[in-house]
N, C-alpha and C. Protein backbone atom coordinates (compact mmCIF):
# COMPACT_ATOMS: atom_id res chain seq x y z
N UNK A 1 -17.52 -4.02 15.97
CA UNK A 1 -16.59 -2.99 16.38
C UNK A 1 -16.48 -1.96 15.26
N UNK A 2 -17.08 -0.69 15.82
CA UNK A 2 -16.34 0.24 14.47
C UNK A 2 -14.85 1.27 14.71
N UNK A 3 -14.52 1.62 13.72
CA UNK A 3 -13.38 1.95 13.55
C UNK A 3 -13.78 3.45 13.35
N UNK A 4 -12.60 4.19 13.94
CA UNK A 4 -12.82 5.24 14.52
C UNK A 4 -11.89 6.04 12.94
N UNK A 5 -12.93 7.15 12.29
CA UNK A 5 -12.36 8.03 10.89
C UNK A 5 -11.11 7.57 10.84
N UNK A 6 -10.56 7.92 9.94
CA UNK A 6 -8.75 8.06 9.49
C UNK A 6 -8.83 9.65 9.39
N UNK A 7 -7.93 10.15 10.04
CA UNK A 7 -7.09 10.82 9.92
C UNK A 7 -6.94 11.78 8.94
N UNK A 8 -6.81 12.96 8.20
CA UNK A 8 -6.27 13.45 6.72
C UNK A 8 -5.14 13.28 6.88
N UNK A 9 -4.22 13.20 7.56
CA UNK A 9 -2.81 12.16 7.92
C UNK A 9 -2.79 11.11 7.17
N UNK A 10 -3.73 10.12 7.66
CA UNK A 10 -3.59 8.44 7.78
C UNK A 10 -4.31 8.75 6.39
N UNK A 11 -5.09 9.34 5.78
CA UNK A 11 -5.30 9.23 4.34
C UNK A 11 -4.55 9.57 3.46
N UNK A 12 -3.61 10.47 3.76
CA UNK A 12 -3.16 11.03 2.71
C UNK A 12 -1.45 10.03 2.61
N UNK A 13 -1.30 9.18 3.65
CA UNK A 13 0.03 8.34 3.72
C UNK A 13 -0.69 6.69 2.94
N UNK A 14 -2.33 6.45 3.37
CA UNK A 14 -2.42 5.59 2.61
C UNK A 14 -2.42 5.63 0.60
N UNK A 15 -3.02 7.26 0.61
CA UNK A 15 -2.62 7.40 -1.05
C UNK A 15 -1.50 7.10 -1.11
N UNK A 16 0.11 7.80 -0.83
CA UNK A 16 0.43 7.74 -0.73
C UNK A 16 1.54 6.31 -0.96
N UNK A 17 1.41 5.59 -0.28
CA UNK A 17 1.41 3.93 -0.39
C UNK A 17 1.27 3.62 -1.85
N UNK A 18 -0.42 3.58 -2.07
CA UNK A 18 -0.80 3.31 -3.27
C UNK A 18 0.23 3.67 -4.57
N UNK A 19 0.35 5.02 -4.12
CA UNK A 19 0.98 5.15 -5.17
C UNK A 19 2.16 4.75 -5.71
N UNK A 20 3.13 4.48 -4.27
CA UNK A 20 4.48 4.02 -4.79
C UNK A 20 4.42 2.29 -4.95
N UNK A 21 3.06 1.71 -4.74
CA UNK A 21 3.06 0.40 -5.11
C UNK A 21 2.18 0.72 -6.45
N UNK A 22 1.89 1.00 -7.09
CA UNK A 22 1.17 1.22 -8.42
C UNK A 22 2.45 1.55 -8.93
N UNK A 23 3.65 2.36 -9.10
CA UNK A 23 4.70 2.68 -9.61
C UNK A 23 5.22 1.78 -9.70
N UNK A 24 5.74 0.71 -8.59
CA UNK A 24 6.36 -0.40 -8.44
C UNK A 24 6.21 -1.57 -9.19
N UNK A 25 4.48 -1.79 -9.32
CA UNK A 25 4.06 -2.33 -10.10
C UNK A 25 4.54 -2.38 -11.70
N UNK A 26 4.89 -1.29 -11.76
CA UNK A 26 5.06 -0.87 -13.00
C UNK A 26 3.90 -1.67 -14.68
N UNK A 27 4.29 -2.36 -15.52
CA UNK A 27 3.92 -2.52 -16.51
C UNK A 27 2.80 -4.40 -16.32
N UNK A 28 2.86 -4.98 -14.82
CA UNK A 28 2.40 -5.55 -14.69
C UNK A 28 0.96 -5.38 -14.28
N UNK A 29 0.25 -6.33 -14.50
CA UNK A 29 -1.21 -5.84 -14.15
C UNK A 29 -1.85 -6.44 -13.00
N UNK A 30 -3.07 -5.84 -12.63
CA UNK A 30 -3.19 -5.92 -11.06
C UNK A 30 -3.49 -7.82 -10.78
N UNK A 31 -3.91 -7.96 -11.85
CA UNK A 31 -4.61 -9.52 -11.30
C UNK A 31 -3.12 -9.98 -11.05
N UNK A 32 -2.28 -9.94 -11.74
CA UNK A 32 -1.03 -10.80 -11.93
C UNK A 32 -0.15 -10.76 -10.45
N UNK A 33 -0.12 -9.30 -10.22
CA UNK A 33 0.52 -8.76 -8.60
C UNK A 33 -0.36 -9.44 -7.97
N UNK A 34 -1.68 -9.25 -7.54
CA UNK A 34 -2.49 -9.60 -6.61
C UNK A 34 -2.68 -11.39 -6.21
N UNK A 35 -2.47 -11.74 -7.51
CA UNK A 35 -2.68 -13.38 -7.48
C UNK A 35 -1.30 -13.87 -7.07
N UNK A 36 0.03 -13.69 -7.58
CA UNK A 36 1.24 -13.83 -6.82
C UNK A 36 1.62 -13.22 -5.27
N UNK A 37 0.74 -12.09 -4.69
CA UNK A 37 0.33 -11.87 -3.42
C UNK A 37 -0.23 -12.43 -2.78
N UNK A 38 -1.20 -13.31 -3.24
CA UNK A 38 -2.41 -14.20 -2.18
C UNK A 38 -3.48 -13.07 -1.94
N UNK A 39 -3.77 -12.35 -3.21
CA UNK A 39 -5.00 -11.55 -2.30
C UNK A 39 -5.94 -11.25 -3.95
N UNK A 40 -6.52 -10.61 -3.49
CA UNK A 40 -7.87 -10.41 -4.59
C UNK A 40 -7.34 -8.80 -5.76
N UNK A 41 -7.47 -8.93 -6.76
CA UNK A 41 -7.51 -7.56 -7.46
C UNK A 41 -8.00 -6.62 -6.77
N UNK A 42 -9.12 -6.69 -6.58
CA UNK A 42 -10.22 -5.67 -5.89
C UNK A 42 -9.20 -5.15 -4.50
N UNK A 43 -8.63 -6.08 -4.04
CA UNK A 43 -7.86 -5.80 -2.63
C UNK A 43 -6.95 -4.81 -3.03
N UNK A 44 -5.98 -5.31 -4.07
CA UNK A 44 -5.27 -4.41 -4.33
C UNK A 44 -5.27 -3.23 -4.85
N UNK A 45 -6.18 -3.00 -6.05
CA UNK A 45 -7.08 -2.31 -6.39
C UNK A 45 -7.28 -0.70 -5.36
N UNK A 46 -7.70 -1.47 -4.52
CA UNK A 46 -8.52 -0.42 -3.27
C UNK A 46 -7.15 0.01 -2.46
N UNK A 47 -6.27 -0.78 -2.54
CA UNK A 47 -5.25 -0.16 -1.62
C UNK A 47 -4.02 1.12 -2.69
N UNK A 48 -4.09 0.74 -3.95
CA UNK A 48 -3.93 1.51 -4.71
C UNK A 48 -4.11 3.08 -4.84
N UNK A 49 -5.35 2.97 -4.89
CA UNK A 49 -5.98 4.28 -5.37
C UNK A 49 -6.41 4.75 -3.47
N UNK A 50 -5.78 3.90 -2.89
CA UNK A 50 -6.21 4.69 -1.48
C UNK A 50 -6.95 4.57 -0.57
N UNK A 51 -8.35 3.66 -1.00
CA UNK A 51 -9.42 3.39 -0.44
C UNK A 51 -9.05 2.44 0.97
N UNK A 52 -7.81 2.15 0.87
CA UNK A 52 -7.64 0.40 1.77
C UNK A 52 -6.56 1.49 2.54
N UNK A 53 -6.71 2.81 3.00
CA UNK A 53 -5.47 3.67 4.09
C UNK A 53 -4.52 2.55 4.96
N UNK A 54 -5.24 2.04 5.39
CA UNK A 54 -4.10 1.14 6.62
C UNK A 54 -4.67 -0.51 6.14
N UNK A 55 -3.30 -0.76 4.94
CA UNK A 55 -3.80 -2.26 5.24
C UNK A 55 -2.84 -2.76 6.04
N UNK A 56 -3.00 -4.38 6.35
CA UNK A 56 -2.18 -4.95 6.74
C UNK A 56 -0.70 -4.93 6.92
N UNK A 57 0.03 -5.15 7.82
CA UNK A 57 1.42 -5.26 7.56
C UNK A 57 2.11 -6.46 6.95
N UNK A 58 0.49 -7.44 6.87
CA UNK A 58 1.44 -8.88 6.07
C UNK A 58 1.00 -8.66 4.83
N UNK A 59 -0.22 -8.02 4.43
CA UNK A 59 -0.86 -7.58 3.08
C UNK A 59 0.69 -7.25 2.26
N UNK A 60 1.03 -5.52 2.90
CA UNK A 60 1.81 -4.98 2.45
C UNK A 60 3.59 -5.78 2.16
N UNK A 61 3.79 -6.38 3.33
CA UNK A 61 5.17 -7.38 2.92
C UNK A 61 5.13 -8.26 1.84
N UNK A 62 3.71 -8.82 1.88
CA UNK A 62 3.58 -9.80 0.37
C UNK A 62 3.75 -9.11 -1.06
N UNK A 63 3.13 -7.32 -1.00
CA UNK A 63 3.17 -6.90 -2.16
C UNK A 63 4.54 -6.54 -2.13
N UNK A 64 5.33 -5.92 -1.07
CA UNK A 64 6.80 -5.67 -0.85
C UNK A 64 7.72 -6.89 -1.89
N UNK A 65 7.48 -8.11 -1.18
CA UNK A 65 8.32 -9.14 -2.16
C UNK A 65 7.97 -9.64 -3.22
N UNK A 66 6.40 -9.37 -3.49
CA UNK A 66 6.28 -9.74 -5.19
C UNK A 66 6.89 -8.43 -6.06
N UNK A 67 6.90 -7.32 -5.74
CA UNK A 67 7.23 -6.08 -6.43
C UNK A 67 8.94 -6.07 -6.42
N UNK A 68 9.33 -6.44 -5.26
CA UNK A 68 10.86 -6.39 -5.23
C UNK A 68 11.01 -4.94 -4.84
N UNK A 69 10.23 -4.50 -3.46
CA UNK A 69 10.44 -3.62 -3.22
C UNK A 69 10.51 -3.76 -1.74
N UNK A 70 11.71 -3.00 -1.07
CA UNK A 70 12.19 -2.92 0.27
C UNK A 70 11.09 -2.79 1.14
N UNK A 71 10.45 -3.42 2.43
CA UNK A 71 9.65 -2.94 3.47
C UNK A 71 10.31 -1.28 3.79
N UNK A 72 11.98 -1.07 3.79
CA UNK A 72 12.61 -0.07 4.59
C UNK A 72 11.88 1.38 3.65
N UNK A 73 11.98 0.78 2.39
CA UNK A 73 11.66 1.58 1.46
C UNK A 73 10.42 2.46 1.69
N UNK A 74 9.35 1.14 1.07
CA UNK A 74 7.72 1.73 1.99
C UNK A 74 7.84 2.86 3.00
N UNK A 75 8.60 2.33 4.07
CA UNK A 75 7.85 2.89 5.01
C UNK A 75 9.10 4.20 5.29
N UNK A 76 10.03 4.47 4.68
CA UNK A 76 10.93 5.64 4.61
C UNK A 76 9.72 6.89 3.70
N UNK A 77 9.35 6.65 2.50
CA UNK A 77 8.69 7.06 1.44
C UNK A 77 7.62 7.34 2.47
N UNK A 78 6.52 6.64 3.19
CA UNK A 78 5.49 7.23 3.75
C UNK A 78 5.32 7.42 4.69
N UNK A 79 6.48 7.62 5.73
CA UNK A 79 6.36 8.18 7.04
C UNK A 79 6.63 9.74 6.93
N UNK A 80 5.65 10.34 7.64
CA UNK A 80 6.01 12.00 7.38
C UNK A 80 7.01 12.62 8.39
N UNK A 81 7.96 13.30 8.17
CA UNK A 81 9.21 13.93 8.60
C UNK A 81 8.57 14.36 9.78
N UNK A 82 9.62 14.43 11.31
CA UNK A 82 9.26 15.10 11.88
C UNK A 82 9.44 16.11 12.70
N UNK A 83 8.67 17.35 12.83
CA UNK A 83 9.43 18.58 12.32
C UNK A 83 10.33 18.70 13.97
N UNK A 84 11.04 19.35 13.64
CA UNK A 84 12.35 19.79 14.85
C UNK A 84 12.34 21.25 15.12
C-alpha cells in the first residue's frame, strides 16, 4: 500500500511536533526519552527533526508521558487555527 504525499500542511505541523517535543525533551538525550518510550532513537530522532510527519497516536502519548507533557497540549500547539 502506498501512501499518498503529505501535505505542506501535514509537514509543516509534523516539524512542528518535533519541535515542541525536542524542547520538551529538554537537557535529556534521545536514547534516554526513546528507551523510556518503548521505541528506537532513530524513531524519535526522525520524528524530531520532522521526517516521521504523522506518527502514531500511541507513539506520541508515550513521548507525551515520558516528557510530562499534556496530549491537550500537543495537539492545541499543532493544530492550525481556523480562519472565520
Amino acid at each position: 500500500m502506498v501512501r499518498p504525499p503529505l501535505t505542506p500542511e501535514e509537514r509543516l505541523r509534523g516539524e512542528h511536533l518535533g519541535l515542541l517535543l525536542r524542547e520538551a525533551r529538554a537537557g535529556r538525550s534521545i536514547a534516554e526519552v526513546a528507551a523510556a518510550a518503548g521505541m528506537s532513537a532513530e524513531t524519535l530522532r526522525k520524528i524530531e527533526t520532522g521526517r516521521i510527519a504523522t506518527p502514531a497516536f500511541f507513539t506520541i502519548a508515550a513521548l507525551a508521558d515520558v516528557l510530562g507533557v499534556s496530549l491537550d497540549h500537543l495537539a492545541v500547539r499543532t493544530t492550525p487555527a481556523v480562519p472565520t
